[in-house]
Protein backbone atom coordinates (compact mmCIF):
# COMPACT_ATOMS: atom_id res chain seq x y z
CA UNK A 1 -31.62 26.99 11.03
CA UNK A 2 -35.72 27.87 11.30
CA UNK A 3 -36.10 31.03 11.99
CA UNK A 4 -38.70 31.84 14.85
CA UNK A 5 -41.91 34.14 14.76
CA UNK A 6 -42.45 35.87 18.32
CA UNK A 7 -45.11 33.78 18.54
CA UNK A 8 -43.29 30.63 18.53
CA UNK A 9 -40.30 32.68 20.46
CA UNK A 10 -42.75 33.60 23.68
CA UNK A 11 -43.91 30.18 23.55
CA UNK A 12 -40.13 28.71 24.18
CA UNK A 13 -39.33 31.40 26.83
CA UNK A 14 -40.21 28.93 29.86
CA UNK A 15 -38.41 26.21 28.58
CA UNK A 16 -35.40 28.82 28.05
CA UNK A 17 -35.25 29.85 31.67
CA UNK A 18 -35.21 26.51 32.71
CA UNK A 19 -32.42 25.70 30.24
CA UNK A 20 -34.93 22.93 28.71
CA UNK A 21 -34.32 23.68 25.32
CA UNK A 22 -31.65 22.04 23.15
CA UNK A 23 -29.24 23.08 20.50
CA UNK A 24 -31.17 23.88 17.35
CA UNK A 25 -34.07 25.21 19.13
CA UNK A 26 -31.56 27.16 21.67
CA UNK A 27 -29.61 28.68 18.80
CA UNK A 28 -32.88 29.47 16.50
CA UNK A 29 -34.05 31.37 19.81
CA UNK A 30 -30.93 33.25 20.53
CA UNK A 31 -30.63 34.70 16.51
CA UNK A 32 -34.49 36.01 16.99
CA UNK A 33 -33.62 37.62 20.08
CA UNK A 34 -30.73 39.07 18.95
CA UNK A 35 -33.03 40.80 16.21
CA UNK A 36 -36.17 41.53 18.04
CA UNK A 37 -36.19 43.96 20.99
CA UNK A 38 -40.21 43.36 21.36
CA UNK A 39 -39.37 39.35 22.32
CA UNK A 40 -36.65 41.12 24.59
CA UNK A 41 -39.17 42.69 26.19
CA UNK A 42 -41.46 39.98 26.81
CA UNK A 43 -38.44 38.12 28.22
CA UNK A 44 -37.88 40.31 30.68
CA UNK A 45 -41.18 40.07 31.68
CA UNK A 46 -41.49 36.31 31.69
CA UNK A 47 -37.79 35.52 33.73
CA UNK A 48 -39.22 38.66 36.30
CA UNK A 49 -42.67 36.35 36.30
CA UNK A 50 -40.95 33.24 36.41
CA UNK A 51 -38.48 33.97 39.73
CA UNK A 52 -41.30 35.53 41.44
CA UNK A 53 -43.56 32.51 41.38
CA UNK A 54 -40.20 30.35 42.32
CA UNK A 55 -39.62 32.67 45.05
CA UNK A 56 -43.07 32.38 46.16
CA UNK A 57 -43.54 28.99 45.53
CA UNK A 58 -40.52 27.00 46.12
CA UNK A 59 -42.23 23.99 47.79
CA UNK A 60 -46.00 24.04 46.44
CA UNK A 61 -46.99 21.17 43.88
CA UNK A 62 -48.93 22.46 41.16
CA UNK A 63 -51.64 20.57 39.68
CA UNK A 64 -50.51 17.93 36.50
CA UNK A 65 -52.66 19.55 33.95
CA UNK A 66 -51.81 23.31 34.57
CA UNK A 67 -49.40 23.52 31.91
CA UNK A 68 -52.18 22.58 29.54
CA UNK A 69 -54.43 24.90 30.82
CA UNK A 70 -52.38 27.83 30.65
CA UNK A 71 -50.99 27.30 26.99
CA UNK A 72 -54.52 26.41 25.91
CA UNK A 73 -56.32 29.86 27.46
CA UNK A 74 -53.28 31.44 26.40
CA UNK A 75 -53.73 30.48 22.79
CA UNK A 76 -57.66 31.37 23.39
């Protein structure tokens, strides 16, 4: 199994909440969290971020491209 740097770790943590990802990348995710309480952290944060924007947004359409946008001023 890879083993995950946090970076690649925060960038899975949306597809995690939304049970998107599948075995091998599930499982490689799982062992780094086991091991890194920063990535716990920062998974806390994200599921908190991620049920108040469903809570807020249940029935709003977001544009096709935002995805994009986000991991590509996220990476800077």
């Amino acid at each position: 199994m890879k083993r995950l740097t946090c970076e690649q770790a925060v960038q899975q943590f949306f597809a995690y909440l939304d049970r998107a990802l599948s075995a091998e990348p599930l499982e490689a995710l799982e062992a780094h969290m086991e091991a890194c309480l920063d990535c716990c952290d920062k998974l806390r944060f994200s599921r908190q971020l991620d049920s108040f924007v469903k809570t807020r947004l249940p029935e709003a359409t977001l544009p096709a491209d935002l995805d994009a946008r986000i991991r590509k001023a996220l990476r800077g």
